[in-house]
N, C-alpha and C. Protein backbone atom coordinates (compact mmCIF):
# COMPACT_ATOMS: atom_id res chain seq x y z
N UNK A 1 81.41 116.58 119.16
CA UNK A 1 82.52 116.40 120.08
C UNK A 1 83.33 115.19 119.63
N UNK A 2 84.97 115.38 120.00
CA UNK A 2 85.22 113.91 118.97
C UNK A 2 86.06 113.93 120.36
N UNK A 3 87.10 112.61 120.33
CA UNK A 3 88.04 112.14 121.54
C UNK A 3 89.30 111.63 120.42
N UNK A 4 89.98 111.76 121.26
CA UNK A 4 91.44 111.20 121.19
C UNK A 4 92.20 110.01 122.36
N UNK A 5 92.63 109.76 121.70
CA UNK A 5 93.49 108.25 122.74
C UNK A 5 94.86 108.42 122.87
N UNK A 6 95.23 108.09 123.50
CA UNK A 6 96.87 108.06 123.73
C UNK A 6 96.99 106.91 124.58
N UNK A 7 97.56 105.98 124.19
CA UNK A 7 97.95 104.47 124.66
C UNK A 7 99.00 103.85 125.29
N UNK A 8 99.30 103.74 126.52
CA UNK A 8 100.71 103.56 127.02
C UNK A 8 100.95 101.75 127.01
N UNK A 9 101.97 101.38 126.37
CA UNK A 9 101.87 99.77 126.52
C UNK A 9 103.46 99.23 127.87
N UNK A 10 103.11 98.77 128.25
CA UNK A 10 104.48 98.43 129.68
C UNK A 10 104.53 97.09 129.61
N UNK A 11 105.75 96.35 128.70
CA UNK A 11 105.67 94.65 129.12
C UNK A 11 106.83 94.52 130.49
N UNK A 12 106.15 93.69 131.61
CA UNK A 12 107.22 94.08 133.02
C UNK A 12 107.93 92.27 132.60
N UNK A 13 108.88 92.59 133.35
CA UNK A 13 109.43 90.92 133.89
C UNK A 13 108.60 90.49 134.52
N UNK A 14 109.53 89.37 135.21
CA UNK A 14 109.00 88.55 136.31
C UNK A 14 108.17 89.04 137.88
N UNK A 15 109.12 90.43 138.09
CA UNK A 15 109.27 91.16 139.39
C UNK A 15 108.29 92.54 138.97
N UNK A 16 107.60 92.31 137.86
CA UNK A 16 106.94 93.38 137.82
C UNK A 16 107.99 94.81 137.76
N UNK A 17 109.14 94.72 136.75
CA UNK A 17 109.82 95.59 136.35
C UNK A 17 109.71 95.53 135.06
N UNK A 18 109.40 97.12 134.79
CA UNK A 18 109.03 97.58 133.19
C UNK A 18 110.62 96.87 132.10
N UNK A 19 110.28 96.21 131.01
CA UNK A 19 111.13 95.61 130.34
C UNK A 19 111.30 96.65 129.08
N UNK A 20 109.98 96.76 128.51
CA UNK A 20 109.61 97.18 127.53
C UNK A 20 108.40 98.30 127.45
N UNK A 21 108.83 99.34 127.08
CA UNK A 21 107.96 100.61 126.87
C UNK A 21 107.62 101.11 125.89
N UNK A 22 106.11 101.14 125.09
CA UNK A 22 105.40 101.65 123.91
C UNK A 22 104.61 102.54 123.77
N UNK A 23 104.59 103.78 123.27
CA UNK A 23 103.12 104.37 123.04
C UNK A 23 102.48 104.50 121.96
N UNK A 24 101.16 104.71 121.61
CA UNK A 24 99.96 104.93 120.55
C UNK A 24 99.63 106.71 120.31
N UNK A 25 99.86 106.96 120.20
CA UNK A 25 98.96 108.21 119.51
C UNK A 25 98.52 108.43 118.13
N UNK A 26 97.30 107.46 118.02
CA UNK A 26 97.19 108.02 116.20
C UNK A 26 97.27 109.03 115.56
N UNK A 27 96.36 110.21 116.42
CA UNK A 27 96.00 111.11 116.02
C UNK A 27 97.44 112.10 115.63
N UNK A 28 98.41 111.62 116.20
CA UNK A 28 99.74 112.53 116.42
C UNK A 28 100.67 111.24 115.09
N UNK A 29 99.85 110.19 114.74
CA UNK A 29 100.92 109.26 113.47
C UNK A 29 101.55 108.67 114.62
N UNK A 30 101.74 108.57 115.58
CA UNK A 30 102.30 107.35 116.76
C UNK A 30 101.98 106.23 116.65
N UNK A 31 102.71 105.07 116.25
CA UNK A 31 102.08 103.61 116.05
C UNK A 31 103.16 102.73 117.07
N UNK A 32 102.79 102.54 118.31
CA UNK A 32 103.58 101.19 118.85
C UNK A 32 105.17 102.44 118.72
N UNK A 33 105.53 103.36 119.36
CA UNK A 33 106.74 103.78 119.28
C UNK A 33 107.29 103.22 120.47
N UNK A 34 108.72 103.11 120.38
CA UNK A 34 109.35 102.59 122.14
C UNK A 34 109.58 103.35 122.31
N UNK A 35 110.07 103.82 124.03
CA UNK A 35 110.32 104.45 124.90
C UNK A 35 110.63 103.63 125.60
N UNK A 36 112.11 104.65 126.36
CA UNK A 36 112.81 104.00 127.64
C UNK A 36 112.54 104.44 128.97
N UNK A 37 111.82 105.50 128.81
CA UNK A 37 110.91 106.21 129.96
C UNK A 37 109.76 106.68 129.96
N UNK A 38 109.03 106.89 131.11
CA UNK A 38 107.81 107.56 131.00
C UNK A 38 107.31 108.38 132.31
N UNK A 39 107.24 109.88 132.28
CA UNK A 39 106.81 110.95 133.26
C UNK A 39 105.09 111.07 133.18
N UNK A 40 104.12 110.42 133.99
CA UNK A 40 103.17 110.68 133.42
C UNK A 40 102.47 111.70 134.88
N UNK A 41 101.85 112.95 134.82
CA UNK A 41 101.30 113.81 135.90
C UNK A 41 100.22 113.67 135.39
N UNK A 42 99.17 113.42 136.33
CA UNK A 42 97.23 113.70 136.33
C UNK A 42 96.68 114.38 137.50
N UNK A 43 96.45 115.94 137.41
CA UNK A 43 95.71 116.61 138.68
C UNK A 43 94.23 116.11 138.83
N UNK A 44 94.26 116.12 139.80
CA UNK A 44 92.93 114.96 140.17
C UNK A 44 92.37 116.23 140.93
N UNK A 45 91.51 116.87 140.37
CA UNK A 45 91.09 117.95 141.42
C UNK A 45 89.80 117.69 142.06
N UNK A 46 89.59 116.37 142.22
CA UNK A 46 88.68 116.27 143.84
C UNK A 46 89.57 116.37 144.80
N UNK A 47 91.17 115.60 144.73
CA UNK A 47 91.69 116.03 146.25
C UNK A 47 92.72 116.80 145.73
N UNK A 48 92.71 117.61 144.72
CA UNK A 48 93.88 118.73 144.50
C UNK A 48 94.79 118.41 144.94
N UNK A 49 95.36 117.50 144.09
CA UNK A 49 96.71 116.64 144.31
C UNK A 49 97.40 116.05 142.79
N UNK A 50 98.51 116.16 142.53
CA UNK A 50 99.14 115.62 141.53
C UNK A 50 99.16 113.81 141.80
N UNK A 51 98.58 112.91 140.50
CA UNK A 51 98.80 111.95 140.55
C UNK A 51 99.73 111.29 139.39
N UNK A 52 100.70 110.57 139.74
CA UNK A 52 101.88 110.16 138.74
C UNK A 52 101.95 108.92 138.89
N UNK A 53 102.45 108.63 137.47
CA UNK A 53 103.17 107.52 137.00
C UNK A 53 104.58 108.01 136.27
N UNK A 54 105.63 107.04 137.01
CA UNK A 54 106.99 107.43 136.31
C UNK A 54 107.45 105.72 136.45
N UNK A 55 107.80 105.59 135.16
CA UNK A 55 108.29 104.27 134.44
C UNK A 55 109.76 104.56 133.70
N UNK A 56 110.12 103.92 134.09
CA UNK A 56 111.50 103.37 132.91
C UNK A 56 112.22 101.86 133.02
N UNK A 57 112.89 101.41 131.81
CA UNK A 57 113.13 100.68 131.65
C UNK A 57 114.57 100.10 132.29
N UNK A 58 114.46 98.65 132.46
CA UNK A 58 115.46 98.45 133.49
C UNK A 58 117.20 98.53 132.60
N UNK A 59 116.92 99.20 131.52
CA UNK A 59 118.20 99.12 130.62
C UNK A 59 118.39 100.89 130.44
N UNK A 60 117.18 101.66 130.70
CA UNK A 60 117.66 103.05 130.66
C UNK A 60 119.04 103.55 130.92
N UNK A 61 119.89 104.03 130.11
CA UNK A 61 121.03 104.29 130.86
C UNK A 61 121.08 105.53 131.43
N UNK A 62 122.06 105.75 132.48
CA UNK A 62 121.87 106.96 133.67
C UNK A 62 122.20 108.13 132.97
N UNK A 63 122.75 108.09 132.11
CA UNK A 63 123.26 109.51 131.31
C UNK A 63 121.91 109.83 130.83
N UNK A 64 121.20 108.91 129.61
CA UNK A 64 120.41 109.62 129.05
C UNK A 64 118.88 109.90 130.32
N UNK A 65 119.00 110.04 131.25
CA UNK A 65 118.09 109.84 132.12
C UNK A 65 117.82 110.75 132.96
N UNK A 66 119.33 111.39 133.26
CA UNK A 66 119.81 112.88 133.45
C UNK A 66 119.38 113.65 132.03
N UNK A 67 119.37 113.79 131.29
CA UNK A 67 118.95 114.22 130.09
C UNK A 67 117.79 114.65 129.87
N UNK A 68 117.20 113.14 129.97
CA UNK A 68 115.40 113.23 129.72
C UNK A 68 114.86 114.00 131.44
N UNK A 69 115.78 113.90 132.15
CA UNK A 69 115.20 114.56 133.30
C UNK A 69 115.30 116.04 132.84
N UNK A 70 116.38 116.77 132.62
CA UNK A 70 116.49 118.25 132.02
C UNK A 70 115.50 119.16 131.21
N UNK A 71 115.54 117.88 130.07
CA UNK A 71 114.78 118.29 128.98
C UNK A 71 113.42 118.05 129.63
N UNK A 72 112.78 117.38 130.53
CA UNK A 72 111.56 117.63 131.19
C UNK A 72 111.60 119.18 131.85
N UNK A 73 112.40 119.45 133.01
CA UNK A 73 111.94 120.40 133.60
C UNK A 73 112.52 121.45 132.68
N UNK A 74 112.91 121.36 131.74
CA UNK A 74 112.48 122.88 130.46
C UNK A 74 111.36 122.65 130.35
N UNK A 75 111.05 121.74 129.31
CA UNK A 75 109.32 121.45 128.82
C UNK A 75 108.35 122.01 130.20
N UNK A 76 108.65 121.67 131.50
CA UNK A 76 107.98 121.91 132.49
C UNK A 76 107.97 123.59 132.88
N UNK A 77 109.17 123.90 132.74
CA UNK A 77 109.06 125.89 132.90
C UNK A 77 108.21 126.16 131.39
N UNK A 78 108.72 125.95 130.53
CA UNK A 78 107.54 126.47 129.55
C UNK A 78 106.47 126.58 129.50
N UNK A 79 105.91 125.39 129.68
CA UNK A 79 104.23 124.87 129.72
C UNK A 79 103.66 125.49 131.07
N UNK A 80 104.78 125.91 131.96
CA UNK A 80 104.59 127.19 133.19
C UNK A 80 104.12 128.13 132.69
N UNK A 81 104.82 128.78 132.63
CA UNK A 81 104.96 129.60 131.56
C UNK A 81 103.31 130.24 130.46
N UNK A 82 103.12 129.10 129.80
CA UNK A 82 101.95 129.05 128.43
C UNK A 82 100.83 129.33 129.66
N UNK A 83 100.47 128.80 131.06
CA UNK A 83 99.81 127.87 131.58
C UNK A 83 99.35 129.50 132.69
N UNK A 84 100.09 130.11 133.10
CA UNK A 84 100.32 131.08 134.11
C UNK A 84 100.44 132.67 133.64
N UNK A 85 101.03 132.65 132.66
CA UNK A 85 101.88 133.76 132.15
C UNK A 85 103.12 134.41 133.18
N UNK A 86 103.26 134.32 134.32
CA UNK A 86 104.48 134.18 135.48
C UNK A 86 105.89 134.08 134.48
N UNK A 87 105.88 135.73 134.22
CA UNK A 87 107.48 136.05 133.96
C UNK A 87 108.34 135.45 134.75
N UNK A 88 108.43 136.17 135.93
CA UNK A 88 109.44 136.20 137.17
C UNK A 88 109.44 134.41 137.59
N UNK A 89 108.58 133.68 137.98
CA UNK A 89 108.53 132.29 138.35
C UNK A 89 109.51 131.48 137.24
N UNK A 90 108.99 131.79 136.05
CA UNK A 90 109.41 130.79 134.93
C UNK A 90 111.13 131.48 135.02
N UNK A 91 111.63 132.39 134.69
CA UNK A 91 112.79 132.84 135.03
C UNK A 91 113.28 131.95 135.54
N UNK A 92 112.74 131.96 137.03
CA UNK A 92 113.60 131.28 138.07
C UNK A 92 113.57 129.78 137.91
N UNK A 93 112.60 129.33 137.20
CA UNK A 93 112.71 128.08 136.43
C UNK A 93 113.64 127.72 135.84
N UNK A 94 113.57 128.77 134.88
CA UNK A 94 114.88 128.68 133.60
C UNK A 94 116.54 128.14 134.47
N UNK A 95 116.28 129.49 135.57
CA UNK A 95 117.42 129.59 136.31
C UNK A 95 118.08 127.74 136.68
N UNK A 96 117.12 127.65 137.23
CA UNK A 96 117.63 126.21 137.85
C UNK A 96 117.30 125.13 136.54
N UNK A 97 116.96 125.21 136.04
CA UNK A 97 117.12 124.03 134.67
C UNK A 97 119.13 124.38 134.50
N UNK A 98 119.61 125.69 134.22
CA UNK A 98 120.70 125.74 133.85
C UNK A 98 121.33 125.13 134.96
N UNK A 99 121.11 125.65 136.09
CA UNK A 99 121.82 125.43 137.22
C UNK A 99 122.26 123.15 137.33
N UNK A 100 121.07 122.70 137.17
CA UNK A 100 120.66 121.54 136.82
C UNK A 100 121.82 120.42 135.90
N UNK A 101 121.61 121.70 135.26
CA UNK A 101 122.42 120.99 133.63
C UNK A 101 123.74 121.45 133.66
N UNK A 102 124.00 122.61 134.63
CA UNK A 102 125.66 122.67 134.86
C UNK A 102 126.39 121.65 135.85
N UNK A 103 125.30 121.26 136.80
CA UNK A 103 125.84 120.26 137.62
C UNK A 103 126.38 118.95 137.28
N UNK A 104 125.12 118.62 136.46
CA UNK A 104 125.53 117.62 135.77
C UNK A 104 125.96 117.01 134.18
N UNK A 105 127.01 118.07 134.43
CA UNK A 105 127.72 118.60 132.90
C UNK A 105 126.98 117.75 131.95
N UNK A 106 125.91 118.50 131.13
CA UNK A 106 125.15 118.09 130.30
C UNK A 106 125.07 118.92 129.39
N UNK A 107 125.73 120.70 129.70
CA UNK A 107 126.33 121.20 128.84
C UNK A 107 127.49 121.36 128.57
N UNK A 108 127.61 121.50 127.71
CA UNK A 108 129.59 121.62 127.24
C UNK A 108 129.98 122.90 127.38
């Protein structure tokens, strides 16, 4: 049996606001990369409940943020998707990712 690591590094200010955002993944060639955000979900199924961490940096700008929000809930209908096999659900996924990204003209 072998393990893998994945390493989140967060330097905050004064106020305990994320300044600086890094991650590790060796196994993936990740060394110390930055990041200006971070979506992290853990189902904790003793109380069958989603547990999160969502970080970003106090310089994130709002455009790319809307962005990285989009490009999440694609990644998120997919991995629906892989996870379910739910034609019809992920559809309606799809649906509102566009819907999403027309609102906030993120497509041209």
């Amino acid at each position: 049996m072998s393990t893998s690591k994945i390493e989140l590094n967060i330097e905050l200010d004064d106020n305990k606001v994320p300044e600086n955002l890094s991650w590790t993944a060796a196994d993936g060639g990740i060394q110390d990369e930055e990041a200006k955000a971070i979506l992290l979900s853990v189902w904790d199924n003793k109380s069958k409940e989603t547990l999160r961490i969502d970080l970003w940096t106090k310089d994130m700008p709002i455009d790319e943020m809307k962005q990285f929000f989009h490009q999440t809930l694609v990644a998120m209908s997919d991995t629906f998707y892989r996870a379910t096999q739910d034609e019809k659900m992920t559809a309606t996924m799809k649906d509102f990712c566009d819907y999403f990204a027309e609102k906030l003209e993120l497509k041209k």
